[in-house]
Protein backbone atom coordinates (compact mmCIF):
# COMPACT_ATOMS: atom_id res chain seq x y z
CA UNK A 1 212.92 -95.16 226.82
CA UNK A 2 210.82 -92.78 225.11
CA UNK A 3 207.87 -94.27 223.14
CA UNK A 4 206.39 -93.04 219.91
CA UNK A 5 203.55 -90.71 221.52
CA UNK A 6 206.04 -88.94 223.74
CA UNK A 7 208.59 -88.27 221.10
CA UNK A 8 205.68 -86.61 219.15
CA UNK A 9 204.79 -84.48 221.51
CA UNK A 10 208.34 -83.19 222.56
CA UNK A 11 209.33 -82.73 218.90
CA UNK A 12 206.58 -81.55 217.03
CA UNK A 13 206.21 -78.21 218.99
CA UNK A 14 209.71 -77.36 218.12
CA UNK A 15 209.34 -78.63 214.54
CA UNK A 16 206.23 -76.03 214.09
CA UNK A 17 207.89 -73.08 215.62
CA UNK A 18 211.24 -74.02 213.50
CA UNK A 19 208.57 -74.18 210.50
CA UNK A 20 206.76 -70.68 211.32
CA UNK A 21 210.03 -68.94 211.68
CA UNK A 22 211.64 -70.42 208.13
CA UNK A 23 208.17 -69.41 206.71
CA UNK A 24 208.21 -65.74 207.94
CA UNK A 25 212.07 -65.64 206.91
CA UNK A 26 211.04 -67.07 203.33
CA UNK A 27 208.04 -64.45 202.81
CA UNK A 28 209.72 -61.21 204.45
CA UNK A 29 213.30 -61.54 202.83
CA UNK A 30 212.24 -63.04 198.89
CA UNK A 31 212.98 -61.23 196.27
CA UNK A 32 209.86 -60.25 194.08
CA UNK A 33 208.33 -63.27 192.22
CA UNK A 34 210.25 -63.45 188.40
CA UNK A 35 207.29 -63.45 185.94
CA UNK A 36 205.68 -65.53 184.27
CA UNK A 37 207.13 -65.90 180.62
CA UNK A 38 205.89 -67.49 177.77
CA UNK A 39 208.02 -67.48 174.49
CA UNK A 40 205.66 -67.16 171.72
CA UNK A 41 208.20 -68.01 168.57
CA UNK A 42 211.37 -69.90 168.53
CA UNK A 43 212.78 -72.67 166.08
CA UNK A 44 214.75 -75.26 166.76
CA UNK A 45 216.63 -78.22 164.88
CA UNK A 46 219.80 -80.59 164.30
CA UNK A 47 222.00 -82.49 162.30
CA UNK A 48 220.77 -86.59 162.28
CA UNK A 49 220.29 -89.16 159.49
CA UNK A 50 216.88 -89.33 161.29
CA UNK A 51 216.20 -86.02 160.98
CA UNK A 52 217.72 -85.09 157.09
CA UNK A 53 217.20 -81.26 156.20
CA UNK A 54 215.26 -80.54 152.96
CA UNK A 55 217.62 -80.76 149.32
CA UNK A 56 219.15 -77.28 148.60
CA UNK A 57 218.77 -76.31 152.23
CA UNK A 58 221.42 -74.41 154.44
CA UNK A 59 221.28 -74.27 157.94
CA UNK A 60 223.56 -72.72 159.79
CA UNK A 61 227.06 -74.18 160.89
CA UNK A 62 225.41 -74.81 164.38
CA UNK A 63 222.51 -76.71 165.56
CA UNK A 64 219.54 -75.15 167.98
CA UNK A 65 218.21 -78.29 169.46
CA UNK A 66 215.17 -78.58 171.88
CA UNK A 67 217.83 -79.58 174.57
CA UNK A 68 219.81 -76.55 174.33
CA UNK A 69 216.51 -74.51 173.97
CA UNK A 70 215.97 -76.54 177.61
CA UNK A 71 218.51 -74.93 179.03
CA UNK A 72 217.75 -71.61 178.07
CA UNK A 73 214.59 -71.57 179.24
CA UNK A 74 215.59 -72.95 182.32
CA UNK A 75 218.65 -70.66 183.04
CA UNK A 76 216.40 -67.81 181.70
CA UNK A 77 213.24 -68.57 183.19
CA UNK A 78 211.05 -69.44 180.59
CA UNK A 79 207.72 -71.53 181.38
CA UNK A 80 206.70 -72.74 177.99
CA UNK A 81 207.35 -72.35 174.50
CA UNK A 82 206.02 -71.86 171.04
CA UNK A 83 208.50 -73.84 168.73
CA UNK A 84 207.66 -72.89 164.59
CA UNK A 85 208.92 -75.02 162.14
CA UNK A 86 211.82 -74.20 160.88
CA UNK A 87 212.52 -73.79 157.03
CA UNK A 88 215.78 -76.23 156.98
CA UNK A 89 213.27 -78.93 156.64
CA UNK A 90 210.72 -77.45 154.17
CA UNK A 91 207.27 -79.56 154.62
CA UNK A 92 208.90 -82.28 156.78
CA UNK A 93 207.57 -81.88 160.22
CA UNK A 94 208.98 -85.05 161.39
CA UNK A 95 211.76 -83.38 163.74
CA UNK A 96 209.35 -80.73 165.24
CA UNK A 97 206.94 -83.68 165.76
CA UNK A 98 209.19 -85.58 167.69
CA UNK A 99 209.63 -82.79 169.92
CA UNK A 100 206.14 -82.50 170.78
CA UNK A 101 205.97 -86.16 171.49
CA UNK A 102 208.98 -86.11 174.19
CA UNK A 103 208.19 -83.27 175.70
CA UNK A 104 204.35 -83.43 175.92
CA UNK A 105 202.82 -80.11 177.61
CA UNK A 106 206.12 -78.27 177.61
CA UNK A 107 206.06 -76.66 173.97
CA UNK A 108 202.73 -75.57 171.33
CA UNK A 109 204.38 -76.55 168.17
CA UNK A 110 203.12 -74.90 164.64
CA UNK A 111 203.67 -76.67 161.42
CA UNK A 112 204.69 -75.71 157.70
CA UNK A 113 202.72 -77.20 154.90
CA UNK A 114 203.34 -76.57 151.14
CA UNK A 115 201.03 -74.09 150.32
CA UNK A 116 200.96 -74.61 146.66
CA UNK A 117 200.03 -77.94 147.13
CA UNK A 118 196.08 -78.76 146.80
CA UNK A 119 196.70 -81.73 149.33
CA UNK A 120 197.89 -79.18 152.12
CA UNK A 121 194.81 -79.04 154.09
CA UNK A 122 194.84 -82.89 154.41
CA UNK A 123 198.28 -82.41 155.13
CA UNK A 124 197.05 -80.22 157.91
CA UNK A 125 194.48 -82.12 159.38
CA UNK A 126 197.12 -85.05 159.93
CA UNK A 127 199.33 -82.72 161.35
CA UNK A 128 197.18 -81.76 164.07
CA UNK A 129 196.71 -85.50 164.65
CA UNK A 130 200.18 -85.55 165.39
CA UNK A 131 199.85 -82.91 168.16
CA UNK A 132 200.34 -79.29 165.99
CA UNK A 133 198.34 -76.72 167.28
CA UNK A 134 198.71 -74.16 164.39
CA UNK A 135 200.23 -73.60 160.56
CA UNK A 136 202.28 -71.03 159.51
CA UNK A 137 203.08 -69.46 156.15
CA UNK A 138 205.29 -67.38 154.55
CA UNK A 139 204.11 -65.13 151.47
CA UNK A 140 207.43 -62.85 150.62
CA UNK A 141 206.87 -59.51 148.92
CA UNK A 142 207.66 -60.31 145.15
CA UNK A 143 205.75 -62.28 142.66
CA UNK A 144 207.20 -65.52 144.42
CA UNK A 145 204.53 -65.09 147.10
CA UNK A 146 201.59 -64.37 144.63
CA UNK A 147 200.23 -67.78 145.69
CA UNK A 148 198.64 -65.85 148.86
CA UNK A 149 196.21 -64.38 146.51
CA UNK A 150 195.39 -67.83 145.04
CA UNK A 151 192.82 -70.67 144.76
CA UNK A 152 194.56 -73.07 146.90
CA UNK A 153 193.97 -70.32 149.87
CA UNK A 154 189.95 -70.79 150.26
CA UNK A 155 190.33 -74.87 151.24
CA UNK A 156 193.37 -74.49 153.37
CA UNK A 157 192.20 -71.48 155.46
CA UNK A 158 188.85 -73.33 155.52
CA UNK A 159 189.85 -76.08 157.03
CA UNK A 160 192.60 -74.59 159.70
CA UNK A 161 189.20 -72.38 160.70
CA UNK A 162 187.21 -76.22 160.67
CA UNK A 163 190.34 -77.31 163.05
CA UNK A 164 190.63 -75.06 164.90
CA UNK A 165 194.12 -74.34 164.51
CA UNK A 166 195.87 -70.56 164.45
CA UNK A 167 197.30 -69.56 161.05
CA UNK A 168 200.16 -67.98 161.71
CA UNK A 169 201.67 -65.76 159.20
CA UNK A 170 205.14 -64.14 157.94
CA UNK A 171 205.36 -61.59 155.69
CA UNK A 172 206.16 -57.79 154.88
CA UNK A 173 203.72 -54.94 155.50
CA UNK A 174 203.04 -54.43 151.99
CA UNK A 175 201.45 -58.16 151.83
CA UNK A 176 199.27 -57.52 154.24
CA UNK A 177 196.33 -56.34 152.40
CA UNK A 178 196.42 -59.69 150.23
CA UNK A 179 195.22 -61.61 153.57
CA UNK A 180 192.24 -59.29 154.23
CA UNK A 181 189.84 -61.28 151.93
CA UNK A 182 191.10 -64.31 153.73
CA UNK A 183 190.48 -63.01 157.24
CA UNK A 184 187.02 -61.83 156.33
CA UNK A 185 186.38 -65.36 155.12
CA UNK A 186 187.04 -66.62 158.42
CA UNK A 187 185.81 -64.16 161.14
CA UNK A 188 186.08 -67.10 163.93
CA UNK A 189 190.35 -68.09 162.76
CA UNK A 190 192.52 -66.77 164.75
CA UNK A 191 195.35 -65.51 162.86
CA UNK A 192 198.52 -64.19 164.10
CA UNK A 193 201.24 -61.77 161.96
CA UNK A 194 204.99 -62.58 162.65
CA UNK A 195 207.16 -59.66 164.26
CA UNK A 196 205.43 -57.02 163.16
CA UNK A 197 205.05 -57.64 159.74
CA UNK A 198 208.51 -56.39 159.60
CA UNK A 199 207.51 -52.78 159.20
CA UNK A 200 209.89 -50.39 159.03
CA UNK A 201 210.06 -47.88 161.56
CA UNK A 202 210.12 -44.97 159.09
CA UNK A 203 207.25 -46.19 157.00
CA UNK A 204 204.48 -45.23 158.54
CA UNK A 205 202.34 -45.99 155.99
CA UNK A 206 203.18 -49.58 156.24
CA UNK A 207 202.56 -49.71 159.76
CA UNK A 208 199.29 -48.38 158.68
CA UNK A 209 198.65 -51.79 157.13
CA UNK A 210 199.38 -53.42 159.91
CA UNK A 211 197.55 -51.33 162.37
CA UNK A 212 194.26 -51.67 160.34
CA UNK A 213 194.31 -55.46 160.83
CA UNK A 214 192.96 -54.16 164.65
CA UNK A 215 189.08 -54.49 163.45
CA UNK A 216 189.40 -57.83 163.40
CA UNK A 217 189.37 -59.52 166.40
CA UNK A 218 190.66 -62.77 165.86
CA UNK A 219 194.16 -60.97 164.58
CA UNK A 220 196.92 -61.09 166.98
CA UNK A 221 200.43 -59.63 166.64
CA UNK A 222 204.18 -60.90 167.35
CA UNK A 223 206.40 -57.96 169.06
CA UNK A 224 209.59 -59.88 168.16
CA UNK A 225 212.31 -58.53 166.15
CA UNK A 226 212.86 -54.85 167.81
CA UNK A 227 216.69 -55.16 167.31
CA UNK A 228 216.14 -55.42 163.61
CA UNK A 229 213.63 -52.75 163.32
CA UNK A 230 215.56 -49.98 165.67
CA UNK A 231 217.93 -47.43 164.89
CA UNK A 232 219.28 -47.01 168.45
CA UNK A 233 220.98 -49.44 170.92
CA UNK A 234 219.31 -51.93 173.14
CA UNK A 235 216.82 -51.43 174.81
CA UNK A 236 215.39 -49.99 171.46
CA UNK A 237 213.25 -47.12 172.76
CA UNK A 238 212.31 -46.13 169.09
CA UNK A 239 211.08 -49.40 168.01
CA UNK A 240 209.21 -49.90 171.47
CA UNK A 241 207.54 -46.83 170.96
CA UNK A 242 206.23 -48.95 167.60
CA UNK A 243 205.06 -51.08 169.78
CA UNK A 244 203.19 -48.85 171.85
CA UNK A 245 201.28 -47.83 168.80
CA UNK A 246 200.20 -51.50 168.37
CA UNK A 247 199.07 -51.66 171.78
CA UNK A 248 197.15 -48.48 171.33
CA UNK A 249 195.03 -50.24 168.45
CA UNK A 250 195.26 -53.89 169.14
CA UNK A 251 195.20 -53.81 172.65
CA UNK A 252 197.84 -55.58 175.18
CA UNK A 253 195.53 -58.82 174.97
CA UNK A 254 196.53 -59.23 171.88
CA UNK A 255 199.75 -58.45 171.72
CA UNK A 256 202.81 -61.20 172.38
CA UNK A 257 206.52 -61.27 172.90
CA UNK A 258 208.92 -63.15 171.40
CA UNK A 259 213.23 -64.53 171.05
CA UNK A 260 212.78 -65.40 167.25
CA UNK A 261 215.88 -68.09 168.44
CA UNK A 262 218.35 -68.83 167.39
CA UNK A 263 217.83 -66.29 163.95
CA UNK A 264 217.99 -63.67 166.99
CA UNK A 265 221.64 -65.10 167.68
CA UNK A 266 222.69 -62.52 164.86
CA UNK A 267 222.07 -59.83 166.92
CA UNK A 268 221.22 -60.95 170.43
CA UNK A 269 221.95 -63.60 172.65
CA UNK A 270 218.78 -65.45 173.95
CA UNK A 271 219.00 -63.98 177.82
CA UNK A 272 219.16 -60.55 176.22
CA UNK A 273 216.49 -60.81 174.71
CA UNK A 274 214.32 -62.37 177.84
CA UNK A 275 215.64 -59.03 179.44
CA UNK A 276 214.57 -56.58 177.29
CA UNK A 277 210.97 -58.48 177.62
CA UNK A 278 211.06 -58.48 180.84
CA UNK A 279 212.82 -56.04 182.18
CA UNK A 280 212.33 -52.77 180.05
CA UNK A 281 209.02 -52.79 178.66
CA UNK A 282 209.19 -49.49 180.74
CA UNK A 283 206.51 -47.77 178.14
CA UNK A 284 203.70 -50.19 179.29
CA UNK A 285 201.72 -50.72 182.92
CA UNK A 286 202.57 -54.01 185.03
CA UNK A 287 199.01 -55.47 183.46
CA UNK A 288 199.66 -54.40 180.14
CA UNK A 289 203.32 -56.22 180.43
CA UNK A 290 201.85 -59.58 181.68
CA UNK A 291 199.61 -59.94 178.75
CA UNK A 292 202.69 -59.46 176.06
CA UNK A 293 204.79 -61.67 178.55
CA UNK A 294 201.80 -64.96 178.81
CA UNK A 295 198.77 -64.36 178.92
CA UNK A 296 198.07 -63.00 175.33
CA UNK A 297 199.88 -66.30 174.10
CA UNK A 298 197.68 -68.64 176.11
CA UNK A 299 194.68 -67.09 174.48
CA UNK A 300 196.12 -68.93 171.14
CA UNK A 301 198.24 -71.57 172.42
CA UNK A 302 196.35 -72.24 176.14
CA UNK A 303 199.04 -74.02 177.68
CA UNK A 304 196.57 -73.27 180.96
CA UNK A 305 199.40 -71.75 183.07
């Protein structure tokens, strides 16, 4: 019979050299190491009596719910995510929230608060009791959005500098210089423009607008939305090239990538749009491409990967 001790030693030998060899195999024939990819701006929500959408809103026809955003991360290889709340519910975070509780350390979620209400930075503050990490509004270009340039502006920037929290903002080029008084009011808030402020690739001068948002420090800038922006096919040289032009005054480090799902689904399907991310950023070095692809997003959302 063969006791305990000698069974060790006739075993473990061949265990090690079986281990060394399906080490060597595992390091010599692997494929290069997928990056790391952070998603810096998606939305997601459903259809439930728990969950009702705001009155006079209009989703589309088909959900986007976290578990199908699961799965495309997972198929597509996507770490962690950014979810924004979504407009279908207005000022009720509740769905978003929920999220954030099931999933805890998985997704960075940013809020929506009514930003003509003089109650929105309390609003806020509870919000980031909840678990938000951010606010985001959205000033559009006609006399709708005025309210950027009014009172109600001072307190709630204020106090998302007090928290902590990024303000995130969408809205065209041309609104761009309304913010400026806002940003210099806050030197230490980080503030971060949606897809590229939408500028127009043949507009120049509204890039400008963007581009001069560089002096500040604490501005960052989404890279989403190139297959809106270009005029040629995917991979959408001229809008990269855009890009490029941002990283040339922000810097790479400030600088993030993003699906814009499921809006995106009008154009692009979400593994498309991983590609082009990942896979033809051809314009920029391998460091430059890891700080649009995660490590620019961590420095606003550290989710400490």
């Amino acid at each position: 019979m063969i006791n305990r001790r000698r069974f060790i030693a006739h075993t473990v030998p061949g265990a090690l050299a079986f281990s060394s060899r399906a080490l060597l195999a595992s390091t010599s024939d692997r494929a290069p190491a997928a990056p790391v990819m952070i998603d810096s701006h998606v939305h997601v929500f459903k259809r439930s009596p728990e969950f009702p959408f705001a009155v006079g809103a209009r989703p589309p026809a088909e959900d986007a719910s976290v578990e199908m955003l699961l799965d495309l991360m997972r198929v597509n290889g996507v770490s962690r995510t950014v979810v924004v709340q979504v407009i279908h519910y207005r000022w009720d975070n509740s769905y978003l929230a929920s999220v954030l509780k099931s999933y805890p350390g998985m997704f960075m979620g940013v809020c929506r608060v009514n930003p003509e209400d003089p109650g929105a930075p309390d609003h806020l503050s509870q919000l980031t009791q909840e678990g938000f990490r951010g606010v985001r509004l959205s000033p559009v270009g006609t006399a709708d959005g005025d309210w950027i340039r009014g009172s109600l502006m001072t307190p709630l920037w204020r106090r998302c500098a007090e928290l902590k929290v990024p303000m995130t903002v969408l809205t065209p080029a041309t609104r761009l210089p309304d913010l400026v008084p806002l940003i210099e009011a806050n030197p230490k808030l980080t503030v971060v423009i949606d897809h590229m402020a939408d500028c127009p690739l043949d507009r120049p001068d509204q890039l400008k607008l963007l581009l001069d948002l560089a002096r500040y420090p604490k501005v960052f800038v989404k890279i989403s939305g190139l297959w809106s922006l270009s005029k040629q096919t995917y991979p959408y040289l001229d809008a990269q090239e855009q890009v490029k032009r941002l990283r040339d005054s922000f810097g790479a480090r400030r600088l993030m990538w993003a699906t814009n799902w499921p809006v995106s689904l009008q154009q692009l399907p979400y593994e498309r749009i991983v590609e082009l991310y990942r896979d033809h950023l051809n314009i920029f070095s391998g460091e430059d491409r890891e700080e649009i692809l995660y490590k620019t997003v961590q420095r606003v959302w550290p989710f400490g990967l």
